[in-house]
PDB file of N, CA and C in Angstrom:
ATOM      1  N   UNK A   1       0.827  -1.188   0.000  1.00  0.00           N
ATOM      2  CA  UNK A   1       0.000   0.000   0.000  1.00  0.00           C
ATOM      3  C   UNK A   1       0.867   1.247   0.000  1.00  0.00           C
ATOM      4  N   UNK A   2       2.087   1.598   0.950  1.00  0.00           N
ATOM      5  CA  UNK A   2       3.182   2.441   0.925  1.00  0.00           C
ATOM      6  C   UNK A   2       3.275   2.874  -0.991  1.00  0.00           C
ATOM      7  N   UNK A   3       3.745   1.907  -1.621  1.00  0.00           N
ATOM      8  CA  UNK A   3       3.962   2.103  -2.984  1.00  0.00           C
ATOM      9  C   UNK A   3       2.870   3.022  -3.954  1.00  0.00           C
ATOM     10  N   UNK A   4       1.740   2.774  -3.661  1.00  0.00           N
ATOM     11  CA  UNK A   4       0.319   3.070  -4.401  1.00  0.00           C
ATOM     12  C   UNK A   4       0.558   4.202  -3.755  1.00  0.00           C
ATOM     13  N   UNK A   5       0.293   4.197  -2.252  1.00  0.00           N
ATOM     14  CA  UNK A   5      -0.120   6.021  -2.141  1.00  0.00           C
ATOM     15  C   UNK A   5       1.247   6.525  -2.172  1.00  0.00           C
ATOM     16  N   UNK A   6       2.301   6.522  -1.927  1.00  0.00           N
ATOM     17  CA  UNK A   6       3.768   7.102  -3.083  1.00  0.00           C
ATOM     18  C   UNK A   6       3.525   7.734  -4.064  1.00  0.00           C
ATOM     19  N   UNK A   7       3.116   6.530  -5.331  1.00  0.00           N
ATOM     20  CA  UNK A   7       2.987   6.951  -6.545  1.00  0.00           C
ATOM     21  C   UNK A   7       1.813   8.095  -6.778  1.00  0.00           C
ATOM     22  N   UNK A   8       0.477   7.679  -5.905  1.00  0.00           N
ATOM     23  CA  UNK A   8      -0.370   8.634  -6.046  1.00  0.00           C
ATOM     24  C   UNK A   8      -0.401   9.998  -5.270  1.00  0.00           C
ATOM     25  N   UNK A   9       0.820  10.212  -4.318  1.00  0.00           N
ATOM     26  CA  UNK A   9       0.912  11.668  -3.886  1.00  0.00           C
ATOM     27  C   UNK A   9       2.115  12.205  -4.702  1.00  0.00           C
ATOM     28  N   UNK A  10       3.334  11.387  -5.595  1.00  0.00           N
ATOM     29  CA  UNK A  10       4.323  12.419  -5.639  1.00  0.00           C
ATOM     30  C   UNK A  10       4.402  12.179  -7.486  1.00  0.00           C
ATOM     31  N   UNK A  11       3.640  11.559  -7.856  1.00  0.00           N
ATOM     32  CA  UNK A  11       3.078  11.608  -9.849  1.00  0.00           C
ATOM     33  C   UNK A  11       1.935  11.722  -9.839  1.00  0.00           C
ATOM     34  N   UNK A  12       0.547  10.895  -9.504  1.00  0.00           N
ATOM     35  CA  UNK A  12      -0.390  11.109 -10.305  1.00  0.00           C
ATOM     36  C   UNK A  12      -1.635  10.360  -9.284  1.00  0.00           C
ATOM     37  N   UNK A  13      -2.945  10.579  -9.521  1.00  0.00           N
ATOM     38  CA  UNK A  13      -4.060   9.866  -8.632  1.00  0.00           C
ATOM     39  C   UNK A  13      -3.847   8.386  -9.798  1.00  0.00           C
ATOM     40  N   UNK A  14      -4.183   7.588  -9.252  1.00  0.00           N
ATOM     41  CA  UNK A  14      -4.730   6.454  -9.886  1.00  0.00           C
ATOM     42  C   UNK A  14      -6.178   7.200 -10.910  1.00  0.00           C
ATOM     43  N   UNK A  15      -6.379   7.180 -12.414  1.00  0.00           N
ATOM     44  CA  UNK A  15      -7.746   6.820 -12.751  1.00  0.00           C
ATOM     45  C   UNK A  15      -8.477   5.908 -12.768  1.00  0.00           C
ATOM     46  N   UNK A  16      -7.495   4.379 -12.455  1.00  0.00           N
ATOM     47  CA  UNK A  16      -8.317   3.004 -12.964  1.00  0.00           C
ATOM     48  C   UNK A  16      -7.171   2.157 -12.656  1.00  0.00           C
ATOM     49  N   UNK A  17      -7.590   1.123 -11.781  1.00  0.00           N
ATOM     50  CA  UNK A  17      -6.654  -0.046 -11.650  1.00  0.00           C
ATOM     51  C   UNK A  17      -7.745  -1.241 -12.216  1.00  0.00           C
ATOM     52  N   UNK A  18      -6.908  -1.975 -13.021  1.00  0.00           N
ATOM     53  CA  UNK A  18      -7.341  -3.413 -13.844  1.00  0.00           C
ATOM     54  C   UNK A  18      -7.058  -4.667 -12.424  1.00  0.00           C
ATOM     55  N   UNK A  19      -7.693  -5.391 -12.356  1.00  0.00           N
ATOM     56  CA  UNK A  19      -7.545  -6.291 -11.513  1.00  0.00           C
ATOM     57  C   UNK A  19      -8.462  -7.238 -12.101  1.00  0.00           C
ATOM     58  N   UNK A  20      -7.577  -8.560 -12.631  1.00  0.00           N
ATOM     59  CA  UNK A  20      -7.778  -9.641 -13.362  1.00  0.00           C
ATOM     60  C   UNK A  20      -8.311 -10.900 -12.152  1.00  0.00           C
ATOM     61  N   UNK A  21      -9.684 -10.747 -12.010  1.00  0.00           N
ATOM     62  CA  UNK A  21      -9.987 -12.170 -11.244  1.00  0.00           C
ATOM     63  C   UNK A  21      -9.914 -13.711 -11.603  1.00  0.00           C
ATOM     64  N   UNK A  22      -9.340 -13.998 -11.139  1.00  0.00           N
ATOM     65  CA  UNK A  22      -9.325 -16.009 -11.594  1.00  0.00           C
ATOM     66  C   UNK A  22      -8.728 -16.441 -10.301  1.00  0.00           C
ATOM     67  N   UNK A  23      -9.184 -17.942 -10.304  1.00  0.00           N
ATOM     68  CA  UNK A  23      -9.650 -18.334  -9.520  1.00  0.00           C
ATOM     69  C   UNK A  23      -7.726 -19.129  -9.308  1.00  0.00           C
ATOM     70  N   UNK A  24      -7.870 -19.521  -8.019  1.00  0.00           N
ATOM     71  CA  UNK A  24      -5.602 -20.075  -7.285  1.00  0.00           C
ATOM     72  C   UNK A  24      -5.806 -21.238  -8.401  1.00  0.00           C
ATOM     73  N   UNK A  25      -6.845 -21.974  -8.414  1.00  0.00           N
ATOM     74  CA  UNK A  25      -5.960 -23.405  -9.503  1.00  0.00           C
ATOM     75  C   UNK A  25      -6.329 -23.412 -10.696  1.00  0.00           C
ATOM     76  N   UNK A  26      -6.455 -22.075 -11.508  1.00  0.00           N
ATOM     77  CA  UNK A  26      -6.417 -21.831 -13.127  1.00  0.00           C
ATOM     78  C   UNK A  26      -5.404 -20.891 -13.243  1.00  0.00           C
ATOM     79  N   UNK A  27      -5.019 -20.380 -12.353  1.00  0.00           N
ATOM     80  CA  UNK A  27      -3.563 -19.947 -12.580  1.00  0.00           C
ATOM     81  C   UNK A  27      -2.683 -21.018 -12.382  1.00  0.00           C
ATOM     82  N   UNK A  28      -2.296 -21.894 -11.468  1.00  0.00           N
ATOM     83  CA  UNK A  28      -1.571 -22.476 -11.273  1.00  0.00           C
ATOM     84  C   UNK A  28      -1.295 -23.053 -12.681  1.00  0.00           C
ATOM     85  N   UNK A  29      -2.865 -23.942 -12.853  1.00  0.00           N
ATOM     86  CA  UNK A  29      -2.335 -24.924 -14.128  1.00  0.00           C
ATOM     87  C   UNK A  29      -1.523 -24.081 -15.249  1.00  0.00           C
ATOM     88  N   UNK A  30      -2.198 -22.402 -15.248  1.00  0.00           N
ATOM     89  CA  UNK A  30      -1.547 -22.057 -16.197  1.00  0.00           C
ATOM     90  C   UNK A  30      -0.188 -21.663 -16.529  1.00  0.00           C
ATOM     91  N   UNK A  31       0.674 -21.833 -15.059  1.00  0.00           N
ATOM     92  CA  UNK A  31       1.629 -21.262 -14.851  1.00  0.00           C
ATOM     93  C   UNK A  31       2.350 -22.394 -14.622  1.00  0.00           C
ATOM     94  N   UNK A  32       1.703 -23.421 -14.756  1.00  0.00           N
ATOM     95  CA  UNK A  32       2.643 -25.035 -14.796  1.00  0.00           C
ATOM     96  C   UNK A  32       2.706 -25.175 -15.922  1.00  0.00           C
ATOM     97  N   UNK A  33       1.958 -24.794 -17.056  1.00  0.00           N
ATOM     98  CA  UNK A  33       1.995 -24.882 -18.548  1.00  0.00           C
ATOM     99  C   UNK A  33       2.986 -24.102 -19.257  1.00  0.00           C
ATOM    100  N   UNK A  34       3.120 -23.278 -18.787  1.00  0.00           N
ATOM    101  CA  UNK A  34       3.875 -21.862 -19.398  1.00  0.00           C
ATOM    102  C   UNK A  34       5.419 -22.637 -18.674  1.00  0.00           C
ATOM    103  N   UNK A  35       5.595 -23.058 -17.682  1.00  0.00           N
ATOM    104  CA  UNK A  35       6.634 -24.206 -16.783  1.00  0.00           C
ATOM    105  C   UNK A  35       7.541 -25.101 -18.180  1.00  0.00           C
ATOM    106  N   UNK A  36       6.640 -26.015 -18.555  1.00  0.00           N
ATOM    107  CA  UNK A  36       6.813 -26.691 -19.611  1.00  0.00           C
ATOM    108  C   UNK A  36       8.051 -25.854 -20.423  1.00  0.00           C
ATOM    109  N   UNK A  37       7.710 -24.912 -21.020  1.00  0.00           N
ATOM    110  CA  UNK A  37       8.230 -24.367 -22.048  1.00  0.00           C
ATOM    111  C   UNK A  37       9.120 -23.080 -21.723  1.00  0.00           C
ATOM    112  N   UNK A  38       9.039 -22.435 -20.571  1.00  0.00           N
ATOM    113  CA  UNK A  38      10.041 -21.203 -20.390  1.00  0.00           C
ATOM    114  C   UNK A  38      11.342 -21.414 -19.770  1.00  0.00           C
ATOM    115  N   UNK A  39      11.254 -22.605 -19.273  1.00  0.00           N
ATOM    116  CA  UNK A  39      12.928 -22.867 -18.618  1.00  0.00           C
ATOM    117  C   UNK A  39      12.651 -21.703 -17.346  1.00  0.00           C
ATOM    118  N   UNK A  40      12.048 -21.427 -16.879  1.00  0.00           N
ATOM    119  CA  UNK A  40      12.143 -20.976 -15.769  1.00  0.00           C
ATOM    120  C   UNK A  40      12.340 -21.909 -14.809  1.00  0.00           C
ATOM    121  N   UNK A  41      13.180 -21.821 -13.485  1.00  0.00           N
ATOM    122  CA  UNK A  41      12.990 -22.313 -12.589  1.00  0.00           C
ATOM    123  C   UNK A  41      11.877 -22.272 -11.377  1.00  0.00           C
ATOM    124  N   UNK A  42      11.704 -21.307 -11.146  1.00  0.00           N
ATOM    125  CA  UNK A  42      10.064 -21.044 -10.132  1.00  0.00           C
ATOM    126  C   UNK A  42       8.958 -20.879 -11.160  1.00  0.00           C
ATOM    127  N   UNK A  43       9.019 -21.903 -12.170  1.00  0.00           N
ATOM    128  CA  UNK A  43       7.892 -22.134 -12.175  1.00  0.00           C
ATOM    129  C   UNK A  43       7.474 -23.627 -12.031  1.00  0.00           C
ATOM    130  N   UNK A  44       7.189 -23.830 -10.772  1.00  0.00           N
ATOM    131  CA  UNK A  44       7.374 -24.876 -10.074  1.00  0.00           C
ATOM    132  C   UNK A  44       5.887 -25.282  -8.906  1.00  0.00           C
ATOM    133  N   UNK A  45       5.290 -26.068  -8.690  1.00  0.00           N
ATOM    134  CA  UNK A  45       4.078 -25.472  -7.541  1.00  0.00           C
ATOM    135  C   UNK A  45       5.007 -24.876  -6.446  1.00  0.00           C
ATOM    136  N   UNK A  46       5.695 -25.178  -6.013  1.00  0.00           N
ATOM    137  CA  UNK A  46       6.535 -24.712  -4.513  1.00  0.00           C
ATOM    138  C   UNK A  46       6.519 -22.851  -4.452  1.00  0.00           C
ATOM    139  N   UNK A  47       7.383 -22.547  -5.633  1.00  0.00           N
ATOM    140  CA  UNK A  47       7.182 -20.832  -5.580  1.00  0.00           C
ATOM    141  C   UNK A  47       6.426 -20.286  -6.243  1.00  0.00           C
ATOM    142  N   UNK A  48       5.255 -20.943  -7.075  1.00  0.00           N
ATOM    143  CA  UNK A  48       3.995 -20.424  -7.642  1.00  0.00           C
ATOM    144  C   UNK A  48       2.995 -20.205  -6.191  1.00  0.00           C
ATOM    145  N   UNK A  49       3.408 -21.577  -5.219  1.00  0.00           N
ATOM    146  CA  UNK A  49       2.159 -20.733  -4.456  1.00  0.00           C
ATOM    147  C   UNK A  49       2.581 -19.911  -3.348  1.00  0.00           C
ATOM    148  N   UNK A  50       4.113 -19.563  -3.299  1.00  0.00           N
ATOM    149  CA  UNK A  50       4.626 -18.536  -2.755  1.00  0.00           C
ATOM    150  C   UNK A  50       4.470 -17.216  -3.166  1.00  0.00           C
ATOM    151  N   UNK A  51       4.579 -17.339  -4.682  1.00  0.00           N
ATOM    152  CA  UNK A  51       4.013 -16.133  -4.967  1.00  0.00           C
ATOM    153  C   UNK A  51       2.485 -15.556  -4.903  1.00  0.00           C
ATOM    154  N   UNK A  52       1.711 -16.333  -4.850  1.00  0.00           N
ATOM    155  CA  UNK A  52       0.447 -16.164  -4.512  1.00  0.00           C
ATOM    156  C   UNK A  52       0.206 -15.673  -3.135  1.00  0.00           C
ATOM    157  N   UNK A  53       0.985 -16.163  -2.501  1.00  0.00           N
ATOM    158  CA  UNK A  53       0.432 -15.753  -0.960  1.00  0.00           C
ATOM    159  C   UNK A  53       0.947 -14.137  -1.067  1.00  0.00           C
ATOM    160  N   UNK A  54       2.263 -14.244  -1.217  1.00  0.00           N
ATOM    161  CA  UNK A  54       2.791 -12.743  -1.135  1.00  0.00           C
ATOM    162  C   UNK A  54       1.958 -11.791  -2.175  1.00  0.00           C
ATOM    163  N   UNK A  55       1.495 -12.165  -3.172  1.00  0.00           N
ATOM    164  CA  UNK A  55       0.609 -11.071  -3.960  1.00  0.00           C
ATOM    165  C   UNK A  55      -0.965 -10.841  -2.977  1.00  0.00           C
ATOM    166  N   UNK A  56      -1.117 -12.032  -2.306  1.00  0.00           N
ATOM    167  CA  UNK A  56      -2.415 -11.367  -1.656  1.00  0.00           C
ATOM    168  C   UNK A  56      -1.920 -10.589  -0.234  1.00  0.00           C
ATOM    169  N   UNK A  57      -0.844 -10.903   0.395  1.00  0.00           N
ATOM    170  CA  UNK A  57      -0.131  -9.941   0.990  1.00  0.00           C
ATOM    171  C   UNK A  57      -0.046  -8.581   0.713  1.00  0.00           C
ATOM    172  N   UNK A  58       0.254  -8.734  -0.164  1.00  0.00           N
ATOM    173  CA  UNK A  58       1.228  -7.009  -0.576  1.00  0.00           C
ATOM    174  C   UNK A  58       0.104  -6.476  -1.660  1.00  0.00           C
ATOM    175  N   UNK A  59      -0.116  -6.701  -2.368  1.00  0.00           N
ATOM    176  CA  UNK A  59      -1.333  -6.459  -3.588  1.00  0.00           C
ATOM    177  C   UNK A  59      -2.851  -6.289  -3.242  1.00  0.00           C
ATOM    178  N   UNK A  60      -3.066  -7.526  -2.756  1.00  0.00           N
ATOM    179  CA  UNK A  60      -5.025  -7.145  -2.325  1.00  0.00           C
ATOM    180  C   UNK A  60      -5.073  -6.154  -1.444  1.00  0.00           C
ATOM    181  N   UNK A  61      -4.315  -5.997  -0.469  1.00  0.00           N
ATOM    182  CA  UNK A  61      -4.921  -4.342   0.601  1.00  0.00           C
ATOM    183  C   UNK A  61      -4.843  -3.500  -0.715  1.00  0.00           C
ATOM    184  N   UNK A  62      -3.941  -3.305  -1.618  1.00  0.00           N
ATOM    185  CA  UNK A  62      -4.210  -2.196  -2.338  1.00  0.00           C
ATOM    186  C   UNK A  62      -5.286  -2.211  -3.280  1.00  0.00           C
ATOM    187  N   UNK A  63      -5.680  -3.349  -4.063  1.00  0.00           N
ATOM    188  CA  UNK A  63      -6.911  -3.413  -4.500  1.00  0.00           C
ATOM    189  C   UNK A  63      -8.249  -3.187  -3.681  1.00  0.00           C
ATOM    190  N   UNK A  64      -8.132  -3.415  -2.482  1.00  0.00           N
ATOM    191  CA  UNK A  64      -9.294  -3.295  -1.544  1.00  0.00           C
ATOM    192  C   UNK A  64      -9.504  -1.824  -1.470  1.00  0.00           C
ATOM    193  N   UNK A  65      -8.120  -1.311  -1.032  1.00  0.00           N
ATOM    194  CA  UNK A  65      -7.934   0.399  -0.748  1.00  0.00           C
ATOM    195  C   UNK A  65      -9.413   1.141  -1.905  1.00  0.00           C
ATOM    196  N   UNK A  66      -8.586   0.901  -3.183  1.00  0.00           N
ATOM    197  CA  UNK A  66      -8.756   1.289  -4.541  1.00  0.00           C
ATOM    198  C   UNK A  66     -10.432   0.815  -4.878  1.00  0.00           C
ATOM    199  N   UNK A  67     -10.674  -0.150  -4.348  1.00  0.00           N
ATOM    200  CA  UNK A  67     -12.036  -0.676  -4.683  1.00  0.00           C
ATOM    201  C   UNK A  67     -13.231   0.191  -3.701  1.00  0.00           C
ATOM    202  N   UNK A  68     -12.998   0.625  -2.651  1.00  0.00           N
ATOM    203  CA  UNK A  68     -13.828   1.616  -1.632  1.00  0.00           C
ATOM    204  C   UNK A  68     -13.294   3.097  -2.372  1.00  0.00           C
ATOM    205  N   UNK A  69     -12.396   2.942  -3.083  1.00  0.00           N
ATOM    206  CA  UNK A  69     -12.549   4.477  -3.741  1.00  0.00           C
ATOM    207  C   UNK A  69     -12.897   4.416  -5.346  1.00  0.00           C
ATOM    208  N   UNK A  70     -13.509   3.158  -5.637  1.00  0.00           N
ATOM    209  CA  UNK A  70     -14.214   3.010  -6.669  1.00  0.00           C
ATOM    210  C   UNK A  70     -13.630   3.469  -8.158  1.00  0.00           C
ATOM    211  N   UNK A  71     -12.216   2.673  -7.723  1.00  0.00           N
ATOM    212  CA  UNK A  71     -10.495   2.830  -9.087  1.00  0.00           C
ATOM    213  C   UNK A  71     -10.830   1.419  -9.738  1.00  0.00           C
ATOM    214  N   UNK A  72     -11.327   0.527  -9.166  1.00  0.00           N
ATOM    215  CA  UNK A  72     -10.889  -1.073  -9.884  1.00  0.00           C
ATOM    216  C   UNK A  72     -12.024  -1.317 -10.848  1.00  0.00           C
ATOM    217  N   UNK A  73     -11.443  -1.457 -11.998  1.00  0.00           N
ATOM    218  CA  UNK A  73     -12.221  -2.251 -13.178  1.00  0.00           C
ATOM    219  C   UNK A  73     -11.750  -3.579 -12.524  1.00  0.00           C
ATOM    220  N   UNK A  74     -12.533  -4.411 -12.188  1.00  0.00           N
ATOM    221  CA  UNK A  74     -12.767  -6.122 -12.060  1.00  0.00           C
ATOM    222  C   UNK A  74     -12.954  -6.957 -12.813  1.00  0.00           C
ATOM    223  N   UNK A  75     -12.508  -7.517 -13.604  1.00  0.00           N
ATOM    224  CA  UNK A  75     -12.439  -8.494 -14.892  1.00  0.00           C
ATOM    225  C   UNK A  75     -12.737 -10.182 -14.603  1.00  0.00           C
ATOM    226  N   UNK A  76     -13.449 -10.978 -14.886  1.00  0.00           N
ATOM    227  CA  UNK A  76     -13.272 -12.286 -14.857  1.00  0.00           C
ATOM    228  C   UNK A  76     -12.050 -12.490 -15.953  1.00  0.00           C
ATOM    229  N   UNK A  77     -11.103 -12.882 -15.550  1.00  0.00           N
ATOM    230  CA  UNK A  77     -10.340 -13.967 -16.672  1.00  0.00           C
ATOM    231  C   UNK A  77      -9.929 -15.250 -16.674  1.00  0.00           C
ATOM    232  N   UNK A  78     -11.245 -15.443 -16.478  1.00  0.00           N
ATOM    233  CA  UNK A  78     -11.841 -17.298 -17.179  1.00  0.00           C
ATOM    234  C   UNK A  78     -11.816 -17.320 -18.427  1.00  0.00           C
ATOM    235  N   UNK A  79     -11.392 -17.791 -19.738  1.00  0.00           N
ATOM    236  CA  UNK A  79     -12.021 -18.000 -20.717  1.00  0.00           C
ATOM    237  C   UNK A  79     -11.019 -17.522 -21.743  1.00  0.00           C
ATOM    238  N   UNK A  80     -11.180 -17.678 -22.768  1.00  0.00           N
ATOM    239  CA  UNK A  80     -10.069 -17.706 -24.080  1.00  0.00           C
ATOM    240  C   UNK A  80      -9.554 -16.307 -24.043  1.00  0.00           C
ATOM    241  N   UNK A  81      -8.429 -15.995 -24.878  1.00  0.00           N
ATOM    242  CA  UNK A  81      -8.383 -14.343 -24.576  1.00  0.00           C
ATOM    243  C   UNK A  81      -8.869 -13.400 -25.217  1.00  0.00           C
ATOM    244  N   UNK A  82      -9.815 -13.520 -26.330  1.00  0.00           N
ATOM    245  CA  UNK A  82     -10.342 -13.082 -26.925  1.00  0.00           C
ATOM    246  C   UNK A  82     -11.695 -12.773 -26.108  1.00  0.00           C
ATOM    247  N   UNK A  83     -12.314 -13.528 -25.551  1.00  0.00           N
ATOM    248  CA  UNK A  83     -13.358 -13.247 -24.214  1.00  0.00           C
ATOM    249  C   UNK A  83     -12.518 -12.801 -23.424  1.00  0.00           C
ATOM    250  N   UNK A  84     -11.927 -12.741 -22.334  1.00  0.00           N
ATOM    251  CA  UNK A  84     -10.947 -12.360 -21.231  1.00  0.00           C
ATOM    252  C   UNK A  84     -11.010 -10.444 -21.419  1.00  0.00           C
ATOM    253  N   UNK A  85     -10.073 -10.197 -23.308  1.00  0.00           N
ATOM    254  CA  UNK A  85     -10.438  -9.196 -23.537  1.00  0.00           C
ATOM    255  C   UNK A  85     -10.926  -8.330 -23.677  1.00  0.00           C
ATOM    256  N   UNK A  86     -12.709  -8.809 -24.798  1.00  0.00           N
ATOM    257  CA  UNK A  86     -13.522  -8.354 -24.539  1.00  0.00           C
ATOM    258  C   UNK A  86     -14.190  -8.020 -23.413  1.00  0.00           C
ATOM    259  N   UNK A  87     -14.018  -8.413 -22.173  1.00  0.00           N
ATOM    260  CA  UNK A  87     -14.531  -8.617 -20.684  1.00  0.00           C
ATOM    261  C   UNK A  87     -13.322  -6.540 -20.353  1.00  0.00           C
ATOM    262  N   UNK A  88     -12.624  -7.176 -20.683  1.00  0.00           N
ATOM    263  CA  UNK A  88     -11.834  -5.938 -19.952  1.00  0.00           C
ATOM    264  C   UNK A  88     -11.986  -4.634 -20.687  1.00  0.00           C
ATOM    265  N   UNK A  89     -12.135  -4.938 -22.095  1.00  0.00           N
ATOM    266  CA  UNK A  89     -12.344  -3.664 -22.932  1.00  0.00           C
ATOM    267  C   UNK A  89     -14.042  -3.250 -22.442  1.00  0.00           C
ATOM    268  N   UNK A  90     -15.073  -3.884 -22.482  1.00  0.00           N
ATOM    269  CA  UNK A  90     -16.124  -3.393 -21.824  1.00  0.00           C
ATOM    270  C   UNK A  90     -15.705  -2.657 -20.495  1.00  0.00           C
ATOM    271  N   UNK A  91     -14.894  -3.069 -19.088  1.00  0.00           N
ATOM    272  CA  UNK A  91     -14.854  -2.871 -18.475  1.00  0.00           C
ATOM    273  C   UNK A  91     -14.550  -1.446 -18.838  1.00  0.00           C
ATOM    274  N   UNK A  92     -13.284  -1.467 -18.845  1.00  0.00           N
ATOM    275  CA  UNK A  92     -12.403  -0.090 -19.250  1.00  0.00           C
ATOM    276  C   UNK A  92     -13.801   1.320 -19.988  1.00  0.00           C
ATOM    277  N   UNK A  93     -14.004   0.745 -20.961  1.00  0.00           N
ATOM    278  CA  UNK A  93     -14.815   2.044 -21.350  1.00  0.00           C
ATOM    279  C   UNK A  93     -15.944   2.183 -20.842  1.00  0.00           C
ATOM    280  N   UNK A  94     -16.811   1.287 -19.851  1.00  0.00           N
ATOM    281  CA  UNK A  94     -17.249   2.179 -19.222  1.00  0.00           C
ATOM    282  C   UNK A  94     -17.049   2.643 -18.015  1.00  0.00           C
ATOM    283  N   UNK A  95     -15.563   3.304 -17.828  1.00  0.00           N
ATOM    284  CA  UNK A  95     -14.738   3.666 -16.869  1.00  0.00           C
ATOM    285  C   UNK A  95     -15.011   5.166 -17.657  1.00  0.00           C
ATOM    286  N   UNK A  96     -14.877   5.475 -19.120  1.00  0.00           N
ATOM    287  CA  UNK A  96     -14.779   6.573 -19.711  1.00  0.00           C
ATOM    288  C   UNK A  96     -13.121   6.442 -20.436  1.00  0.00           C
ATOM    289  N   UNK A  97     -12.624   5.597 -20.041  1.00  0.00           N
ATOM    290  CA  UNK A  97     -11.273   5.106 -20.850  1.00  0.00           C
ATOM    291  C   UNK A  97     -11.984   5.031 -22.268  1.00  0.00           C
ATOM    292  N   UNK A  98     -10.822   5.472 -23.289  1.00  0.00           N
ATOM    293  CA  UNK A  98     -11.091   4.855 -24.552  1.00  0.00           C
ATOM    294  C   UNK A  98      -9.295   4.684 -25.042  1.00  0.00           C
ATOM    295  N   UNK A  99      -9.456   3.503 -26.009  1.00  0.00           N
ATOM    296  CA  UNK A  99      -8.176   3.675 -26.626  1.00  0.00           C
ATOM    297  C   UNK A  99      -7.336   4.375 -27.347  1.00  0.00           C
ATOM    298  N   UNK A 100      -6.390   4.325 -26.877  1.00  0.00           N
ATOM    299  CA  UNK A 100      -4.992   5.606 -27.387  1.00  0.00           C
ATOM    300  C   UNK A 100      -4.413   4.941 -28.199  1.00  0.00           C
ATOM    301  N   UNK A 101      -4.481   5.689 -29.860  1.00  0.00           N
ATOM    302  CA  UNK A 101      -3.295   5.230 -30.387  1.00  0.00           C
ATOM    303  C   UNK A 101      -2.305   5.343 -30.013  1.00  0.00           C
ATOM    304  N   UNK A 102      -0.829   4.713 -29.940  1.00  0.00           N
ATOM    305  CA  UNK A 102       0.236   4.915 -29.990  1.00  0.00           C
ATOM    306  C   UNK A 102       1.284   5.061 -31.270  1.00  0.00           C
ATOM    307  N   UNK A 103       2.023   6.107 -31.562  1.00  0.00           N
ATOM    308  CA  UNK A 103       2.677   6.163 -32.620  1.00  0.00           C
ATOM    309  C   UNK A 103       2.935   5.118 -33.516  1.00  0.00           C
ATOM    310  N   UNK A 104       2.845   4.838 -34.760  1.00  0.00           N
ATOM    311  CA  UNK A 104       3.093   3.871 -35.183  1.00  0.00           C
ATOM    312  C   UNK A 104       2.147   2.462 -35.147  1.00  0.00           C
ATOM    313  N   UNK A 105       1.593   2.896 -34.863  1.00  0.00           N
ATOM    314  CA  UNK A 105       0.252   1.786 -34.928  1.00  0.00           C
ATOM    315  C   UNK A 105      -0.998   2.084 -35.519  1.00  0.00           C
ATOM    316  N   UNK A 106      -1.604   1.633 -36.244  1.00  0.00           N
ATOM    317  CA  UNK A 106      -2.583   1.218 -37.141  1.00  0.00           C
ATOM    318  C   UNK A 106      -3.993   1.615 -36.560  1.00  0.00           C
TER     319      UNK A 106
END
């Protein structure tokens, strides 16, 4: 939480925090899959669910903070990413977000 209100007293207020809901064992599998193929070492169950604990540690008070001040777009991301997306692009605009081109893009 230190970090969030940091950033939001000495750059900028938060307009919108994204917070991707899914559920501890569809990440896991997915992060045992992604295991397979990245040569990572923690990606392993042992420090996958270390990292989980410490993200609801350090991360959810700040989503909670942010959610009573009515910053969090809430997303299900269950489902292919093409749904996942669409889920978040609804979210987002009706936040009043719309998309920014960035230079060089289409």
């Amino acid at each position: 939480m230190d970090q969030a209100t940091f950033f939001e007293e000495t750059v900028c207020p938060s307009a919108a925090t994204l917070f991707l809901r899914c559920p501890e064992d569809v990440m896991l599998d997915r992060l045992l899959k992604r295991g397979e193929t990245s040569g990572r070492d923690d990606d392993n169950i042992e420090s996958i669910r270390k990292r989980f604990r410490v993200f609801e540690e350090t991360s959810m008070p700040v989503i909670h903070q942010f959610e009573k001040e009515g910053k969090v777009v809430s997303v299900e991301a269950v489902g292919s990413m093409e749904e996942v997306y669409a889920r978040i692009r609804e979210g987002v605009e009706k936040r009043g977000i719309t998309r920014v081109n960035v230079s060089g893009e289409n």
